[in-house]
N, C-alpha and C. Protein backbone atom coordinates (compact mmCIF):
# COMPACT_ATOMS: atom_id res chain seq x y z
N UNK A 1 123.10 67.33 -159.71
CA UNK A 1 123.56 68.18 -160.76
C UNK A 1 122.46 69.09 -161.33
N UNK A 2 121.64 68.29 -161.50
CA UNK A 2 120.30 69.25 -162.19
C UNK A 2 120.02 70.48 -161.33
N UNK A 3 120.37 70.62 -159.73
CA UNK A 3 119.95 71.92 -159.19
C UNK A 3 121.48 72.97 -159.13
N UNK A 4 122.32 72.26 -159.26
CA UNK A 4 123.56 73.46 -159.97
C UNK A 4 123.24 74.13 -161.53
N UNK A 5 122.50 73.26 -162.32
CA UNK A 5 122.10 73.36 -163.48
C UNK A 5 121.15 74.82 -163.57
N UNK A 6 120.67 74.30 -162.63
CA UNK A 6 119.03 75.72 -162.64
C UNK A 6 119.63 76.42 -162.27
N UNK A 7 120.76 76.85 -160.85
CA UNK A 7 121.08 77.91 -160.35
C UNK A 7 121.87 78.81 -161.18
N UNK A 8 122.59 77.99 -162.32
CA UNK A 8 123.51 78.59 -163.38
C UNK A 8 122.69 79.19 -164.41
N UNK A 9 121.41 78.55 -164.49
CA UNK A 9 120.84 79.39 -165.91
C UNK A 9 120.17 80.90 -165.29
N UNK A 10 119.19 80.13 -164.03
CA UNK A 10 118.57 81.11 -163.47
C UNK A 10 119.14 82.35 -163.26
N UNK A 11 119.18 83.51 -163.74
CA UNK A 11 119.60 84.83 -163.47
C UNK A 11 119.16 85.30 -161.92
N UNK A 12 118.07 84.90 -161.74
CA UNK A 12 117.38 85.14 -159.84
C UNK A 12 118.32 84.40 -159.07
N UNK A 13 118.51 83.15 -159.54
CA UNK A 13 119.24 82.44 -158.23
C UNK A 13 120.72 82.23 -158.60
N UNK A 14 121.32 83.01 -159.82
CA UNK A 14 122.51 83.20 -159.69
C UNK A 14 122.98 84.70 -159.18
N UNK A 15 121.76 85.96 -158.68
CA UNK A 15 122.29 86.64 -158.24
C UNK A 15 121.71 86.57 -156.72
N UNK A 16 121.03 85.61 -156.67
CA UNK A 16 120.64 85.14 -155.23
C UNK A 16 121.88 84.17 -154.41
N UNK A 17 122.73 83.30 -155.73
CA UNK A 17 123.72 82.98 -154.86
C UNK A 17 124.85 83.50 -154.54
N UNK A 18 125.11 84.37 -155.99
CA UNK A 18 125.91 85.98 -155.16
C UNK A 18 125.86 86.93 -154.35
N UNK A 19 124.45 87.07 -154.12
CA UNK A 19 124.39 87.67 -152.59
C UNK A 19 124.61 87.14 -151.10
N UNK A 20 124.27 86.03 -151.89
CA UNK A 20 124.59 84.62 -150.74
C UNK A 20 126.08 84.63 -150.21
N UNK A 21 126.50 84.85 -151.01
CA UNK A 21 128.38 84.65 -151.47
C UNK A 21 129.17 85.82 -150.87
N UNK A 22 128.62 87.10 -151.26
CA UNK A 22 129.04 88.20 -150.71
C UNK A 22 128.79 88.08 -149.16
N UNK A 23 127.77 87.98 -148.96
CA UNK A 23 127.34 88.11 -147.19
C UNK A 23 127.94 87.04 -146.39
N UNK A 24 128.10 85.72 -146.98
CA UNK A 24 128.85 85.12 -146.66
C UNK A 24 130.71 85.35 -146.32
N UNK A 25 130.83 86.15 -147.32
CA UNK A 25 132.28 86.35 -147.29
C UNK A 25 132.46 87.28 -146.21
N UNK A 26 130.93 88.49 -146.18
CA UNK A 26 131.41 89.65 -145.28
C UNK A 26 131.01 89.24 -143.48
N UNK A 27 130.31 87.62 -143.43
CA UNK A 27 130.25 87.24 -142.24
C UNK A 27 131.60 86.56 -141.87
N UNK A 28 132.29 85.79 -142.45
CA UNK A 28 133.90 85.31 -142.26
C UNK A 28 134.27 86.45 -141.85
N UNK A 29 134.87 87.77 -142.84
CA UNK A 29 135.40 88.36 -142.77
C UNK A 29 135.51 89.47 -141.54
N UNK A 30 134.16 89.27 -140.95
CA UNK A 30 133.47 89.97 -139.94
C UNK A 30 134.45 89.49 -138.56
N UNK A 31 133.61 87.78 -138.63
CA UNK A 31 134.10 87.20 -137.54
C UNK A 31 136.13 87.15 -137.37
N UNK A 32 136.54 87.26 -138.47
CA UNK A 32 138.29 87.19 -138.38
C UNK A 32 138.63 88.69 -138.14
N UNK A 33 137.75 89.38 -138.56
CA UNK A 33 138.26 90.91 -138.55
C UNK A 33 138.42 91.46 -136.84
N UNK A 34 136.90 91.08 -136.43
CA UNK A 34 136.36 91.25 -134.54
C UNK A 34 137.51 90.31 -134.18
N UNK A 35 138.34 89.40 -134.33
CA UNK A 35 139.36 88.91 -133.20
C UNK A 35 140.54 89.53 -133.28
N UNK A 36 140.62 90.11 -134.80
CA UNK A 36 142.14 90.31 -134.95
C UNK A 36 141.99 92.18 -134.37
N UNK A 37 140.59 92.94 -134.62
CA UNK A 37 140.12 94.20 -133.78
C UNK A 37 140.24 93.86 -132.16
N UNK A 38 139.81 92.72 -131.60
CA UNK A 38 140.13 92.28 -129.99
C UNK A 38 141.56 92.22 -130.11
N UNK A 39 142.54 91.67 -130.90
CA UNK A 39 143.76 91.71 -130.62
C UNK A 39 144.26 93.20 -130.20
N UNK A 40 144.09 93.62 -131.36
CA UNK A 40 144.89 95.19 -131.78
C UNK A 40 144.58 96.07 -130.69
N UNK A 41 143.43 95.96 -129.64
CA UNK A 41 142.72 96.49 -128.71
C UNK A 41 143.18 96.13 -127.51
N UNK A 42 143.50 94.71 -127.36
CA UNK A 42 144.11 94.24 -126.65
C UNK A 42 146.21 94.84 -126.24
N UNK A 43 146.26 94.59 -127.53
CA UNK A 43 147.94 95.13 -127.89
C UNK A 43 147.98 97.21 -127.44
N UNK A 44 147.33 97.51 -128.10
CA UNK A 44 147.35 98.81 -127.65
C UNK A 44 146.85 99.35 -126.10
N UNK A 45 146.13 98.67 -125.48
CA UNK A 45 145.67 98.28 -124.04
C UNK A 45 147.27 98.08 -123.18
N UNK A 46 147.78 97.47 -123.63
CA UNK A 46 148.87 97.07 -123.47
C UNK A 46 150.07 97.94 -123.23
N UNK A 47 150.14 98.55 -124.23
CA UNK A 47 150.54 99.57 -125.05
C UNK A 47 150.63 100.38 -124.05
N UNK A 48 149.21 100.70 -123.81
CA UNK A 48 149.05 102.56 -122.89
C UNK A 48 149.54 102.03 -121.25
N UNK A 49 149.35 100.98 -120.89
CA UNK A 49 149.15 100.85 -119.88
C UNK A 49 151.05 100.27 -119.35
N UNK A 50 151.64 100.15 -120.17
CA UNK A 50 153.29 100.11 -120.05
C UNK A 50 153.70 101.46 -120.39
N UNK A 51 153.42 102.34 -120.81
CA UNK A 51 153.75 103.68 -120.96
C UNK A 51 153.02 104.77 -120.03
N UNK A 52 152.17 104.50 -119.72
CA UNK A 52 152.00 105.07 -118.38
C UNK A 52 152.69 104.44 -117.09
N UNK A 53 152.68 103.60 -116.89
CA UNK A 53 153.98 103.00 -115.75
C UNK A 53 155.21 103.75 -116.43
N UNK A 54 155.81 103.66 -117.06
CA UNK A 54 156.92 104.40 -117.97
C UNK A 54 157.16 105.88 -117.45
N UNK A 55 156.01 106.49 -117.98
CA UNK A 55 155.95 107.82 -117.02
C UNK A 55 156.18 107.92 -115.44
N UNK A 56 155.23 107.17 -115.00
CA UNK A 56 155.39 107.36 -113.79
C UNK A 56 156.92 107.00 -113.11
N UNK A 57 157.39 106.00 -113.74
CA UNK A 57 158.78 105.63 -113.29
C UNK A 57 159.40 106.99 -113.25
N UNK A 58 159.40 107.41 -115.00
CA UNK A 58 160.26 108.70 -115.36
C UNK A 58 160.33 109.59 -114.22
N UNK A 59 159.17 110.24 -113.80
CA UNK A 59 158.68 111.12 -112.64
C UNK A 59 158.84 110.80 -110.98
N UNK A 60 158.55 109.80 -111.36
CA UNK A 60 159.85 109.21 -109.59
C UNK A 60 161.21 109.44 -109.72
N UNK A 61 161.85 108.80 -111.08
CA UNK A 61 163.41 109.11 -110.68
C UNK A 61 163.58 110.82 -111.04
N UNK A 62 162.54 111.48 -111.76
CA UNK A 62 163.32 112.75 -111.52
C UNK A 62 163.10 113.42 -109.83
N UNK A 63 162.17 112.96 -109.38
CA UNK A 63 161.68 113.62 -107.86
C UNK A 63 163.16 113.41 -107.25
N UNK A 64 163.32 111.77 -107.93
CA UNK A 64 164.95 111.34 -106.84
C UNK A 64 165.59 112.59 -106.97
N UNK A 65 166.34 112.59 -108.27
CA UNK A 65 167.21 113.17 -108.42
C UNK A 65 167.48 114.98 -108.39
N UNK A 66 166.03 115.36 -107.82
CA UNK A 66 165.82 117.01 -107.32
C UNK A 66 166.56 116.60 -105.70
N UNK A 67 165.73 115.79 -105.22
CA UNK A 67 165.81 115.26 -103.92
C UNK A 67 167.85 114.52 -103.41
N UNK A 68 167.93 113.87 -104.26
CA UNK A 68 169.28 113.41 -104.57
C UNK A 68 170.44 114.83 -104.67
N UNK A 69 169.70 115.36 -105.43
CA UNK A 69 170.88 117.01 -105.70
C UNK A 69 170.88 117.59 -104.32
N UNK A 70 169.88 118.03 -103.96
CA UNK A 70 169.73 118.70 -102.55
C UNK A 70 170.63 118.31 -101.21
N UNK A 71 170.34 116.87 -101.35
CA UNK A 71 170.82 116.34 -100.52
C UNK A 71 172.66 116.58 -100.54
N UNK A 72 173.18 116.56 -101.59
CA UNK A 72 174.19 116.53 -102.43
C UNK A 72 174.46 118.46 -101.84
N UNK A 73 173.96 119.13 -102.42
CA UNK A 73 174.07 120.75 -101.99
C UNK A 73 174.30 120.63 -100.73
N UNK A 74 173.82 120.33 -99.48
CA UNK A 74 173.80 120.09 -98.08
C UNK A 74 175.31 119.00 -97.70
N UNK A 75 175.32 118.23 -98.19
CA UNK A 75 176.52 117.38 -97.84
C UNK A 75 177.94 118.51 -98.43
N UNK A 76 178.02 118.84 -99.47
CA UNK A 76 178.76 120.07 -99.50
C UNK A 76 178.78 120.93 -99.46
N UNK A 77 178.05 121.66 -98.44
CA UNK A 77 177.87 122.55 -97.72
C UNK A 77 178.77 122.08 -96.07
N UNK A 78 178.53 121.46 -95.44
CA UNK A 78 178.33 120.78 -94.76
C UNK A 78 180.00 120.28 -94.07
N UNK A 79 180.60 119.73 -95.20
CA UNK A 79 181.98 119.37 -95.68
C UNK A 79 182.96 120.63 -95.74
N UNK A 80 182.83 122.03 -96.63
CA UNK A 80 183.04 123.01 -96.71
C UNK A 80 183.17 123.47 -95.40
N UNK A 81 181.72 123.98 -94.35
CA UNK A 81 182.57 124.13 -93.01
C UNK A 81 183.40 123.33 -92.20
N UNK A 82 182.63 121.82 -92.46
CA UNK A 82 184.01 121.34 -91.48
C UNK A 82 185.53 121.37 -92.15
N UNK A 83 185.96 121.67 -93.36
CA UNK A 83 187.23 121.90 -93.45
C UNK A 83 187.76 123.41 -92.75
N UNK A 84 186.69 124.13 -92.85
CA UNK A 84 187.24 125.58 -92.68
C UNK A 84 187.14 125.17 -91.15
N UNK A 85 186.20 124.58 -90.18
CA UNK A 85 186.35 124.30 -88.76
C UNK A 85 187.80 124.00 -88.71
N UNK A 86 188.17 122.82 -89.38
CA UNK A 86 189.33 122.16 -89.57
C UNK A 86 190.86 123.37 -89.82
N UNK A 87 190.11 124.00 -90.66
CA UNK A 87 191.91 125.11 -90.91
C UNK A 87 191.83 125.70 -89.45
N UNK A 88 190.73 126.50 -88.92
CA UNK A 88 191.34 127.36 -87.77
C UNK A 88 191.12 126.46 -86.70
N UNK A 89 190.76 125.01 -86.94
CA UNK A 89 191.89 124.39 -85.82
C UNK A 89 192.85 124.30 -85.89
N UNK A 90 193.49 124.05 -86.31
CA UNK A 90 194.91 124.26 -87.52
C UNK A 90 195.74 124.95 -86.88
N UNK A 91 194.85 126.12 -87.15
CA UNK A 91 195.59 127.27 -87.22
C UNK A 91 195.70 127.81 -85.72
N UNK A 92 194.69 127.44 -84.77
CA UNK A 92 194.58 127.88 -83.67
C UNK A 92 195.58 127.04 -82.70
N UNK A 93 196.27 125.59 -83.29
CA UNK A 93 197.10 124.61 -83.24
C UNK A 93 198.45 125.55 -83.33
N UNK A 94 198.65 125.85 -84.66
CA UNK A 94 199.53 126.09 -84.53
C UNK A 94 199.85 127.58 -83.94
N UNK A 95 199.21 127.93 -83.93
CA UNK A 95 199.79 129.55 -82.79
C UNK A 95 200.09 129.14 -81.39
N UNK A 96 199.32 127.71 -80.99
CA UNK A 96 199.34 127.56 -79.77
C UNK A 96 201.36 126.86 -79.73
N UNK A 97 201.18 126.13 -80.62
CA UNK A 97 202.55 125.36 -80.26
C UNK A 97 203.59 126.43 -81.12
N UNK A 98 203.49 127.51 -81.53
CA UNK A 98 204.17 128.95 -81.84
C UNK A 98 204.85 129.52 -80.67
N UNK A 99 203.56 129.28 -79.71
CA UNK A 99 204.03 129.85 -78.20
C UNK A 99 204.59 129.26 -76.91
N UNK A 100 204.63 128.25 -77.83
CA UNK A 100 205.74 127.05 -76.99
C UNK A 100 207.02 127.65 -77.02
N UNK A 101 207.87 127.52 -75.38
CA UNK A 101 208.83 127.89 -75.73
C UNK A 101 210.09 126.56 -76.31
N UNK A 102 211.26 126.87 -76.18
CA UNK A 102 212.21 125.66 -76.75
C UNK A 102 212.33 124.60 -76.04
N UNK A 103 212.21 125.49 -74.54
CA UNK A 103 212.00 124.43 -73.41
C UNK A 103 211.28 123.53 -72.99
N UNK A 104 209.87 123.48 -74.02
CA UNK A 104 208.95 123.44 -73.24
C UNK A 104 208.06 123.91 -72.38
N UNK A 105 207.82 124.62 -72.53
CA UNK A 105 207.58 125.15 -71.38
C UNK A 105 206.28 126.19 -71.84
N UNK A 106 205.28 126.44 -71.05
CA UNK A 106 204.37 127.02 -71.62
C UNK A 106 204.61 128.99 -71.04
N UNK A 107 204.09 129.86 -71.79
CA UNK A 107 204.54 131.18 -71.25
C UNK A 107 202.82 131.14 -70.64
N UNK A 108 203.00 132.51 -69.44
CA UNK A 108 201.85 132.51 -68.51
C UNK A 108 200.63 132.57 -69.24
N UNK A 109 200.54 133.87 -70.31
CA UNK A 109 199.42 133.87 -71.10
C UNK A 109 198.68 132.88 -71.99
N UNK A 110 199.25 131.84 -72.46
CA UNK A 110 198.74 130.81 -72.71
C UNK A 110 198.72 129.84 -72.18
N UNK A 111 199.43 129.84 -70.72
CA UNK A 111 198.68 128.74 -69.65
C UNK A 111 197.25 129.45 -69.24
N UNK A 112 197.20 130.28 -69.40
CA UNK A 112 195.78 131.29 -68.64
C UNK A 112 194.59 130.85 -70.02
N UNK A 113 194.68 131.21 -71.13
CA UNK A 113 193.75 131.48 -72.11
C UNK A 113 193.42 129.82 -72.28
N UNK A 114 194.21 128.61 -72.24
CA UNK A 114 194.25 127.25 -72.05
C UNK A 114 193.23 126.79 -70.77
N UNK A 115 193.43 127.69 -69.73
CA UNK A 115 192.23 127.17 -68.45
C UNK A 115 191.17 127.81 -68.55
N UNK A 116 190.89 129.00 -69.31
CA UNK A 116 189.92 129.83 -69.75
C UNK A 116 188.70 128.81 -70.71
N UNK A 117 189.51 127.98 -71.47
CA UNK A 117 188.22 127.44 -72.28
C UNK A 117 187.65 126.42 -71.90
């Protein structure tokens, strides 16, 4: 007791144990501050490095989908002539069986243009 006694009267070693006290508090505070600064460093680390994958995803599926359209332009393209192939077969169908007669029977000029192709 007697050396709590002195430190309380003493003005030196009661602002010697407040300095004590302060530096003390700002070494705790140091050491909790540097883990929870490693966290936040850690978390934002984190952070950048899922949002850059993020991007990059973004930028692959748009490549798809330039690549995807194109492909898409070409398939109907593609479709478009073969229907129109399709009508003037059709159509080249039906002129042919136009020139059918009732009988059956084919007339000379389109037995000829028939061995022609």
């Amino acid at each position: 007791m007697p050396v709590i006694a002195w430190i309380l009267q003493s003005r030196t070693a009661c602002a010697a144990f407040a300095i004590a006290a302060v530096l003390g508090g700002f070494f705790v505070w140091h050491k909790v501050d540097k883990s929870s600064a490693v966290r936040r460093a850690v978390v934002e680390y984190v952070a950048d490095a899922e949002l850059t994958a993020a991007r990059v995803q973004l930028e692959e599926l748009k490549r798809r989908k330039v690549v995807t359209e194109r492909a898409n332009r070409r398939f109907l393209s593609l479709i478009d002539q073969a229907n129109a192939e399709a009508e003037a077969a059709a159509q080249e169908l039906e002129h042919y069986v136009s020139t059918v007669g009732d009988g059956c029977t084919l007339q000379p000029d389109l037995f000829e243009r028939l061995r022609n192709q």
